[in-house]
PDB file of N, CA and C in Angstrom:
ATOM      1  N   UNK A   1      -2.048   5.467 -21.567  1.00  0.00           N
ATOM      2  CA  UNK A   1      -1.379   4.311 -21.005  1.00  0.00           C
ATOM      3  C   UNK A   1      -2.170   3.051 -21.313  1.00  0.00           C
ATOM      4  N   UNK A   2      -1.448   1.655 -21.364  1.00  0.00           N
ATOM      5  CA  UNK A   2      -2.183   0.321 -21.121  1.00  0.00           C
ATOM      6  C   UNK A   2      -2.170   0.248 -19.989  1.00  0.00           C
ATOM      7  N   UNK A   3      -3.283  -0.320 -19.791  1.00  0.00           N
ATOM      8  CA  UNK A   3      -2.779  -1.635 -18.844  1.00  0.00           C
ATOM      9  C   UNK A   3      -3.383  -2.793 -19.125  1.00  0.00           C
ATOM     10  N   UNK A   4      -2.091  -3.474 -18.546  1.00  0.00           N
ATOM     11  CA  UNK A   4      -2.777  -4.801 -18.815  1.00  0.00           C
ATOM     12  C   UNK A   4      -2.690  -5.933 -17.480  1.00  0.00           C
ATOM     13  N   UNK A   5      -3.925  -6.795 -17.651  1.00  0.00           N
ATOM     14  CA  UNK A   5      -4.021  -7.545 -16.063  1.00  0.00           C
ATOM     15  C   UNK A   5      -3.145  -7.500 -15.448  1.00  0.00           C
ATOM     16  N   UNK A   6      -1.643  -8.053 -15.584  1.00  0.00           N
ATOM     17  CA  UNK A   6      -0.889  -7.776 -14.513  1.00  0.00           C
ATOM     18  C   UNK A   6      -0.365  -6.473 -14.010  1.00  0.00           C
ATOM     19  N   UNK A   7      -0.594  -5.545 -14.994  1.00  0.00           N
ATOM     20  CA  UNK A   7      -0.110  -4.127 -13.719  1.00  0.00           C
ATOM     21  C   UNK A   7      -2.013  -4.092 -12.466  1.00  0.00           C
ATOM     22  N   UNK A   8      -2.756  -4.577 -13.120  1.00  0.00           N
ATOM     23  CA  UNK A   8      -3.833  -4.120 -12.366  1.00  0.00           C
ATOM     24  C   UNK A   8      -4.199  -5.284 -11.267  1.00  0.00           C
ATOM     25  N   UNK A   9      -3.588  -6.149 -11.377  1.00  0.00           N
ATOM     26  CA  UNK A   9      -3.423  -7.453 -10.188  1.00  0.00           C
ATOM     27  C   UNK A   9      -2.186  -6.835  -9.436  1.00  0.00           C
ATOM     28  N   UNK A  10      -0.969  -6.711  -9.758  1.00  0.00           N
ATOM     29  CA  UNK A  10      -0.495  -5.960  -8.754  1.00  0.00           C
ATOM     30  C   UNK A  10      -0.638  -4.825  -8.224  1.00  0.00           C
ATOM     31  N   UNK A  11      -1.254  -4.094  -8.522  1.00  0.00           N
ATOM     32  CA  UNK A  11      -1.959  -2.625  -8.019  1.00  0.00           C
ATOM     33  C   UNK A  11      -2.460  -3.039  -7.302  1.00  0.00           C
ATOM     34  N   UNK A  12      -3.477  -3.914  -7.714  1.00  0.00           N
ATOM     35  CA  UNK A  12      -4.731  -4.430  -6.031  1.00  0.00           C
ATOM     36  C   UNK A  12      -3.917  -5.320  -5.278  1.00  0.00           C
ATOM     37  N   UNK A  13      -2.633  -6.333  -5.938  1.00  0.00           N
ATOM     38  CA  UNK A  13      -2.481  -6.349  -4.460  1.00  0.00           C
ATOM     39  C   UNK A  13      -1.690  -5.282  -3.479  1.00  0.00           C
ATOM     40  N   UNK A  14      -1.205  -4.842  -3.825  1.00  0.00           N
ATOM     41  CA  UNK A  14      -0.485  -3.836  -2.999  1.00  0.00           C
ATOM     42  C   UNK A  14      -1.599  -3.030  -2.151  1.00  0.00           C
ATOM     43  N   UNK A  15      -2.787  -2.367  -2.357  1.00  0.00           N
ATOM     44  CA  UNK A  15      -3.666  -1.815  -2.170  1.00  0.00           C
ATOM     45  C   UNK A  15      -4.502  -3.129  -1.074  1.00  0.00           C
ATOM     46  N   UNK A  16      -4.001  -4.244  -1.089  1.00  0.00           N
ATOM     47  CA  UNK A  16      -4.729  -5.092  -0.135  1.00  0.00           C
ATOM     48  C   UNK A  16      -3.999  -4.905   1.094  1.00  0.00           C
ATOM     49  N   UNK A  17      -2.691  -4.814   0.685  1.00  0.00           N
ATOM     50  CA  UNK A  17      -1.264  -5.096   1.742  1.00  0.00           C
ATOM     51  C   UNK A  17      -1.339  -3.867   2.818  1.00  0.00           C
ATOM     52  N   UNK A  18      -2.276  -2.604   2.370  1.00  0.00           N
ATOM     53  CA  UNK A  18      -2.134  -1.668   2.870  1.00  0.00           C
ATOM     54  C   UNK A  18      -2.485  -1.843   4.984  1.00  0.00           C
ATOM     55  N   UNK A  19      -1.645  -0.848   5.225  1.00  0.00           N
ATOM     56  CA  UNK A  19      -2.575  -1.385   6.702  1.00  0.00           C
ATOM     57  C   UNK A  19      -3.670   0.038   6.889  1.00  0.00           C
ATOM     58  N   UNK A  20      -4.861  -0.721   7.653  1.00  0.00           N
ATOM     59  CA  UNK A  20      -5.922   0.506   7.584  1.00  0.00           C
ATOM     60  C   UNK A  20      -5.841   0.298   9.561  1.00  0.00           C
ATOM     61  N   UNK A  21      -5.568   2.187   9.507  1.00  0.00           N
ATOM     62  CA  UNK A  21      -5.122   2.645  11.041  1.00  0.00           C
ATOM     63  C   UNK A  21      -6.866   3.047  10.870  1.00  0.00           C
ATOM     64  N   UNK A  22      -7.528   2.846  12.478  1.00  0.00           N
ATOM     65  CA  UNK A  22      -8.680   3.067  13.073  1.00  0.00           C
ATOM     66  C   UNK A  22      -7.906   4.641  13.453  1.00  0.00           C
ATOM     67  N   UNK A  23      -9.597   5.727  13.382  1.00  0.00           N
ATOM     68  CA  UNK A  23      -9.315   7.151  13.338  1.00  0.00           C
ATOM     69  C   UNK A  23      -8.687   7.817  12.693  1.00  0.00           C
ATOM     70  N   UNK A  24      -9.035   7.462  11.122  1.00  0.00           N
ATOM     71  CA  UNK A  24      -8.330   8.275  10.221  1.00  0.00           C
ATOM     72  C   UNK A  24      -9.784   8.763   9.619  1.00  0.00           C
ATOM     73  N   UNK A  25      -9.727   9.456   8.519  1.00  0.00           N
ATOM     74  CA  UNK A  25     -11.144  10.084   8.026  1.00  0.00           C
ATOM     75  C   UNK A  25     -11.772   9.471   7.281  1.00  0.00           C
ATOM     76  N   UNK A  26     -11.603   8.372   7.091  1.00  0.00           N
ATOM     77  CA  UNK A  26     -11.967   7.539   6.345  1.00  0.00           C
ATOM     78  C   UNK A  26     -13.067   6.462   6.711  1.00  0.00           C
ATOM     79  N   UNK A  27     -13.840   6.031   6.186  1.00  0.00           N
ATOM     80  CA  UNK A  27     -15.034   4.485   6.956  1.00  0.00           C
ATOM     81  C   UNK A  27     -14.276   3.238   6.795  1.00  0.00           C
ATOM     82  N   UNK A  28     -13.375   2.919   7.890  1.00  0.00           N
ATOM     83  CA  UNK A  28     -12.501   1.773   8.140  1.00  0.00           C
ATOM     84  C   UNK A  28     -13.135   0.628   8.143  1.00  0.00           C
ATOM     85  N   UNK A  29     -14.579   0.175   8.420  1.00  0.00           N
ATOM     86  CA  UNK A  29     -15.444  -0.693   7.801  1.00  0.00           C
ATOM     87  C   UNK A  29     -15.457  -0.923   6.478  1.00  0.00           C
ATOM     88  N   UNK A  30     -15.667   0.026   6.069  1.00  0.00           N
ATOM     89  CA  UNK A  30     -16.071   0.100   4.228  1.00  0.00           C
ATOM     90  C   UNK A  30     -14.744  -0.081   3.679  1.00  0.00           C
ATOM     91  N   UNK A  31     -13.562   0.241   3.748  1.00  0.00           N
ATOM     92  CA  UNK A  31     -12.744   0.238   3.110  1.00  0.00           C
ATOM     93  C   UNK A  31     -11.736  -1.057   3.317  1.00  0.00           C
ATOM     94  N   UNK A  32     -11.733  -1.565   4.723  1.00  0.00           N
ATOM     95  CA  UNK A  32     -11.472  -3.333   4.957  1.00  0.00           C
ATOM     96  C   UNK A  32     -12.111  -3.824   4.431  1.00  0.00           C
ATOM     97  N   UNK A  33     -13.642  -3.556   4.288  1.00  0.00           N
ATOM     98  CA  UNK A  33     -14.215  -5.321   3.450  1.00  0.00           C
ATOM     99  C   UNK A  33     -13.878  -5.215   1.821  1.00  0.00           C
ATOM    100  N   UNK A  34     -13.889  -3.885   1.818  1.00  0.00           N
ATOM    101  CA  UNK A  34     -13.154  -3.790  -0.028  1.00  0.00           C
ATOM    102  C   UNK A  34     -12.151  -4.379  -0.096  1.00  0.00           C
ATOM    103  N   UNK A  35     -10.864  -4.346   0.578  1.00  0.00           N
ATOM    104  CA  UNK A  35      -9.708  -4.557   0.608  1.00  0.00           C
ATOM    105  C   UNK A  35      -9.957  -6.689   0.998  1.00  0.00           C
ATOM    106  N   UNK A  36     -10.438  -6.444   1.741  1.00  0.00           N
ATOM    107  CA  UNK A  36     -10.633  -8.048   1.589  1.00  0.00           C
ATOM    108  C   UNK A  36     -11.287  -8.541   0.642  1.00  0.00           C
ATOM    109  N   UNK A  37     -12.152  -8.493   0.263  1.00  0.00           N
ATOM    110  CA  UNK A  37     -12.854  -8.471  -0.846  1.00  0.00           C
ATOM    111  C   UNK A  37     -12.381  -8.783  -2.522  1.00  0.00           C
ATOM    112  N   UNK A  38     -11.074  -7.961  -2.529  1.00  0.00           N
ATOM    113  CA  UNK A  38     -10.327  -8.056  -3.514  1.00  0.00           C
ATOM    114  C   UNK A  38      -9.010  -8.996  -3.128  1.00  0.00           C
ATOM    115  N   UNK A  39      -8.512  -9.378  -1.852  1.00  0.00           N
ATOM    116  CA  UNK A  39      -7.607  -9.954  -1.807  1.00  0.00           C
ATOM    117  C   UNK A  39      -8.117 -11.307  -1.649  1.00  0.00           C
ATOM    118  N   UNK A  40      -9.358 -11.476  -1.248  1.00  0.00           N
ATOM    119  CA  UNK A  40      -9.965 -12.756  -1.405  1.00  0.00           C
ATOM    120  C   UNK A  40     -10.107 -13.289  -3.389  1.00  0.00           C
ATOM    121  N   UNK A  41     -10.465 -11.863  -4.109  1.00  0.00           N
ATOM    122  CA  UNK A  41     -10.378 -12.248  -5.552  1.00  0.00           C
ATOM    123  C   UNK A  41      -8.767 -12.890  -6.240  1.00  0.00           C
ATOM    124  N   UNK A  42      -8.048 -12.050  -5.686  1.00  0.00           N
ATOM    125  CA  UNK A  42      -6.717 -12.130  -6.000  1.00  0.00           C
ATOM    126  C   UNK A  42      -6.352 -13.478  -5.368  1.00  0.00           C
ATOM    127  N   UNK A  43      -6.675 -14.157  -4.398  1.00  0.00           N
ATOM    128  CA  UNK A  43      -6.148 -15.517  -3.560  1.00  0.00           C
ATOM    129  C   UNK A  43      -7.296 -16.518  -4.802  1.00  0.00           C
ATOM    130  N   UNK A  44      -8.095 -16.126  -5.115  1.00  0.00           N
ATOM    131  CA  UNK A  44      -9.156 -17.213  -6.026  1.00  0.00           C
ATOM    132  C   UNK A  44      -8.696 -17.280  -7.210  1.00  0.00           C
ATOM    133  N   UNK A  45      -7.692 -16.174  -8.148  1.00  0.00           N
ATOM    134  CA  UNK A  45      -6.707 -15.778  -9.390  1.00  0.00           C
ATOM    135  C   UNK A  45      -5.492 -16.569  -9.158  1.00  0.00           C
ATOM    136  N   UNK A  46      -4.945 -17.190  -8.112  1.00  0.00           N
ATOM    137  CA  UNK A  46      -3.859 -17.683  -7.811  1.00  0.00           C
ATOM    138  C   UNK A  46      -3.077 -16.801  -7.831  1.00  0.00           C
ATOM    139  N   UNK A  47      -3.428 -15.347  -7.911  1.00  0.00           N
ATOM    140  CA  UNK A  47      -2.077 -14.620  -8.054  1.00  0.00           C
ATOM    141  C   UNK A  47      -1.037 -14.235  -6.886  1.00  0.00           C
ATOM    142  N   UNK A  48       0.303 -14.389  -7.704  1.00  0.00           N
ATOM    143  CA  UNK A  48       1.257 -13.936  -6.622  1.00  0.00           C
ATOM    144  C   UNK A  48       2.727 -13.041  -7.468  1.00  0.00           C
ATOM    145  N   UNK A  49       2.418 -12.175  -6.693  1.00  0.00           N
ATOM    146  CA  UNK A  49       3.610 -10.856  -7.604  1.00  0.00           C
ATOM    147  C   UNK A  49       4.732 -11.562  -7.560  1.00  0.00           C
ATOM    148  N   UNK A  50       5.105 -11.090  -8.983  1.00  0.00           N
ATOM    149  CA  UNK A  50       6.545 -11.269  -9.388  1.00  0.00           C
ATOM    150  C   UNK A  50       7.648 -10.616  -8.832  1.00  0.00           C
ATOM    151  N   UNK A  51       8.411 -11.078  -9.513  1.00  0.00           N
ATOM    152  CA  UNK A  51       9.640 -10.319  -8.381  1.00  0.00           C
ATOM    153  C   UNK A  51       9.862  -8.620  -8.300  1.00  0.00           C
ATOM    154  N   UNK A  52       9.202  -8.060  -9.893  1.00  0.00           N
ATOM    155  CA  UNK A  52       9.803  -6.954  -9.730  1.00  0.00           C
ATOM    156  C   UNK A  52       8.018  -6.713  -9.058  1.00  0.00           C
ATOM    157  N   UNK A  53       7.480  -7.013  -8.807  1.00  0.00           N
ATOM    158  CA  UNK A  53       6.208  -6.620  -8.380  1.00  0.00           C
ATOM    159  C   UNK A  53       5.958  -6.671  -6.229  1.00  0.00           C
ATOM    160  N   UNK A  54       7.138  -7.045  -6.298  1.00  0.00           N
ATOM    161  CA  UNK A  54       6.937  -7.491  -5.088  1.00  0.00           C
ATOM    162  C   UNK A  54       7.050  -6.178  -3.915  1.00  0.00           C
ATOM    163  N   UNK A  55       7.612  -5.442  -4.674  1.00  0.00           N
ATOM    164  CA  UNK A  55       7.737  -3.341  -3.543  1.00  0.00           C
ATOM    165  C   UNK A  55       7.244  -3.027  -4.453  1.00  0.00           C
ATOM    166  N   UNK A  56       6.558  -1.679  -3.586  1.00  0.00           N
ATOM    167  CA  UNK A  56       5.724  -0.449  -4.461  1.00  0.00           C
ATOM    168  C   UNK A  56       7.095   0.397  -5.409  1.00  0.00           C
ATOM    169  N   UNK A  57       8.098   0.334  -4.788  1.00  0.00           N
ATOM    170  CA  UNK A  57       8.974   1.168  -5.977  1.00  0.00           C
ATOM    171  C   UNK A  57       9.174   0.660  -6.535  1.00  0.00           C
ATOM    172  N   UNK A  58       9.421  -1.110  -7.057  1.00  0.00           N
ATOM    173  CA  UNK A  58       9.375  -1.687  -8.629  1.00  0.00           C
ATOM    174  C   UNK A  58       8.458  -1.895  -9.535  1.00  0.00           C
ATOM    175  N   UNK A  59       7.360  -1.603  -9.226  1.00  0.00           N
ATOM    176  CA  UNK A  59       6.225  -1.566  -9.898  1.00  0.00           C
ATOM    177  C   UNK A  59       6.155  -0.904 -11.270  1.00  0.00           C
ATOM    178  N   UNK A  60       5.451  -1.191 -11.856  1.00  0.00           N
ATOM    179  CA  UNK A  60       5.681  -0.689 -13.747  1.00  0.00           C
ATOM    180  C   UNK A  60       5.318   1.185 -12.867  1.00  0.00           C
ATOM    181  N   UNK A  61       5.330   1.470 -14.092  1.00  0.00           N
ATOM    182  CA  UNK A  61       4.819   3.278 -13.897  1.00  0.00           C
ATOM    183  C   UNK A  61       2.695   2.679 -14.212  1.00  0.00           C
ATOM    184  N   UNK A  62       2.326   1.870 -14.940  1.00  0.00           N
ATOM    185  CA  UNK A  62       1.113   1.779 -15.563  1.00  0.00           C
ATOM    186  C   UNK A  62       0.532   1.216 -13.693  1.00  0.00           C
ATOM    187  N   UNK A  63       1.086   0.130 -13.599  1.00  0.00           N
ATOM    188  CA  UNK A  63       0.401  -0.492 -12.080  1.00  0.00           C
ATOM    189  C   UNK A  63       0.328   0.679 -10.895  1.00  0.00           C
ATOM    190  N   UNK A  64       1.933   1.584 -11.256  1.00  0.00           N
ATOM    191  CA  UNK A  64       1.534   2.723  -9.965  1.00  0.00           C
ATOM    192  C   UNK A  64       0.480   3.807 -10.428  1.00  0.00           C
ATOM    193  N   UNK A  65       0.436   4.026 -11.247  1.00  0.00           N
ATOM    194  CA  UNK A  65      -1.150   4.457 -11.380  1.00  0.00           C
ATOM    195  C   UNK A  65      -1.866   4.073 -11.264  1.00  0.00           C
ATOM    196  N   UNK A  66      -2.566   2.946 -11.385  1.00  0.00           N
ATOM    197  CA  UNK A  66      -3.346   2.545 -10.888  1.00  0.00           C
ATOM    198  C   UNK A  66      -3.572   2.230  -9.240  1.00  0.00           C
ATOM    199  N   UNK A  67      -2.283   2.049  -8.959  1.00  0.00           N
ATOM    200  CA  UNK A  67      -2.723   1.899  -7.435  1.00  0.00           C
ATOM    201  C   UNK A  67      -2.641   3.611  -6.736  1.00  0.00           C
ATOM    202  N   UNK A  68      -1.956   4.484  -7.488  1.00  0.00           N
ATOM    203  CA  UNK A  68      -2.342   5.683  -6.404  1.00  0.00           C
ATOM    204  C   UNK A  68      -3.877   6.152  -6.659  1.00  0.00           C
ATOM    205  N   UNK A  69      -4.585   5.934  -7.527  1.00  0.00           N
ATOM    206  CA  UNK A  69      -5.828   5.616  -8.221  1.00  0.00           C
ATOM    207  C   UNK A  69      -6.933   5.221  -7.313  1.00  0.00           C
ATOM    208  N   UNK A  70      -6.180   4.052  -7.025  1.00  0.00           N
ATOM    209  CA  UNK A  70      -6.700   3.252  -6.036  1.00  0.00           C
ATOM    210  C   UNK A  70      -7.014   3.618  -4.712  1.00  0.00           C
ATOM    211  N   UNK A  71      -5.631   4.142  -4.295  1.00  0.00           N
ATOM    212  CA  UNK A  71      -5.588   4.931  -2.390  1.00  0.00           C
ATOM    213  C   UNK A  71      -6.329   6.095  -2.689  1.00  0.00           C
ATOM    214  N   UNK A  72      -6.233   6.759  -3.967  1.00  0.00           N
ATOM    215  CA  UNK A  72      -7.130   8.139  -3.543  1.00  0.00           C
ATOM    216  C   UNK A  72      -8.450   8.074  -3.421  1.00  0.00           C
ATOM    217  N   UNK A  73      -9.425   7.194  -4.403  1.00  0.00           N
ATOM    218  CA  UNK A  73     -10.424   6.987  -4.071  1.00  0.00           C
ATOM    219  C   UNK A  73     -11.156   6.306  -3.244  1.00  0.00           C
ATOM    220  N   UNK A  74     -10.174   5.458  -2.854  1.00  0.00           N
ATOM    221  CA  UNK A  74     -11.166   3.947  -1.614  1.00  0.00           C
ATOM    222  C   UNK A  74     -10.902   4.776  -0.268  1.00  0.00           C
ATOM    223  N   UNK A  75      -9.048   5.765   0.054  1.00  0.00           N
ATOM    224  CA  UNK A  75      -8.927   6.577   1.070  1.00  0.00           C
ATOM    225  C   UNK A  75      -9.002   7.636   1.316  1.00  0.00           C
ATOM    226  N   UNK A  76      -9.041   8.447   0.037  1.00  0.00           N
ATOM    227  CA  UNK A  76      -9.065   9.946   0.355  1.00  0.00           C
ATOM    228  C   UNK A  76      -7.967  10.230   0.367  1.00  0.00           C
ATOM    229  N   UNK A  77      -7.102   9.672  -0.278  1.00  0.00           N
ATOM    230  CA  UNK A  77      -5.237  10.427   0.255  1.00  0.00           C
ATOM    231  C   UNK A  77      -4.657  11.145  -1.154  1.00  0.00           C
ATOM    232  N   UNK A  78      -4.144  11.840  -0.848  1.00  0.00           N
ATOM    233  CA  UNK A  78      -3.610  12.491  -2.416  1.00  0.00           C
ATOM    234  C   UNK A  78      -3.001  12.684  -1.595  1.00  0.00           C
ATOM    235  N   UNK A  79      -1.407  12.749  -2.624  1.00  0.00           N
ATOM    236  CA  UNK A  79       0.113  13.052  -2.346  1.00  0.00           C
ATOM    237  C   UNK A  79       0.422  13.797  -3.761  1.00  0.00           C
ATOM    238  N   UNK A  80       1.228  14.519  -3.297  1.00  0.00           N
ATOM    239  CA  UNK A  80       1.714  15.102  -4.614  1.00  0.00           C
ATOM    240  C   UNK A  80       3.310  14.629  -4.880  1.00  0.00           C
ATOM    241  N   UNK A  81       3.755  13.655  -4.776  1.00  0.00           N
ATOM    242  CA  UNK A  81       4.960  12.945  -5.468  1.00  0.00           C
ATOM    243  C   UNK A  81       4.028  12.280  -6.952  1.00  0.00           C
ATOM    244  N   UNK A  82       4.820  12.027  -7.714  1.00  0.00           N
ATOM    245  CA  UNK A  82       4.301  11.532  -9.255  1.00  0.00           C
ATOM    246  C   UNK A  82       4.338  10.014  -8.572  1.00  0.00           C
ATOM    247  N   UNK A  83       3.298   8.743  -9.132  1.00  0.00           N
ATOM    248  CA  UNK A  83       3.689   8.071  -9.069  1.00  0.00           C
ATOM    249  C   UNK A  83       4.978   6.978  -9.467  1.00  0.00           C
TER     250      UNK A  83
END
């Protein structure tokens, strides 16, 4: 696959948008300041998703890889739907 900046700017943002529930198995510290962290990068990029970027189901197939990419490693979540 490519990718190219914009599937991987919308991957992170979506991955910012996420909401992080307290008492999951995860270090909800560590994984908010990432998530801010990058949405603070993304607000300094000026970026703002396009239209088809704007839901996780319009997303290219290249950006949803990257963002399930994303949730599995920063959360620990694996799903077995394809992205």
């Amino acid at each position: 696959m490519h990718f190219d900046r914009f599937d991987i700017a919308a991957a992170y943002y979506h991955f910012t948008q996420l909401t992080i529930y307290r008492g999951m198995h995860y270090d909800y510290q560590t994984v908010s300041h990432y998530q801010l962290q990058k949405a603070l990068q993304l607000t300094a990029l000026l970026f703002k998703p396009g239209l088809s970027d704007r839901q996780l189901l319009t997303l290219s197939p290249n950006a949803k890889a990257i963002y399930k990419h994303l949730v599995q490693r920063q959360l620990g979540i694996t799903s077995t739907k394809k992205a």
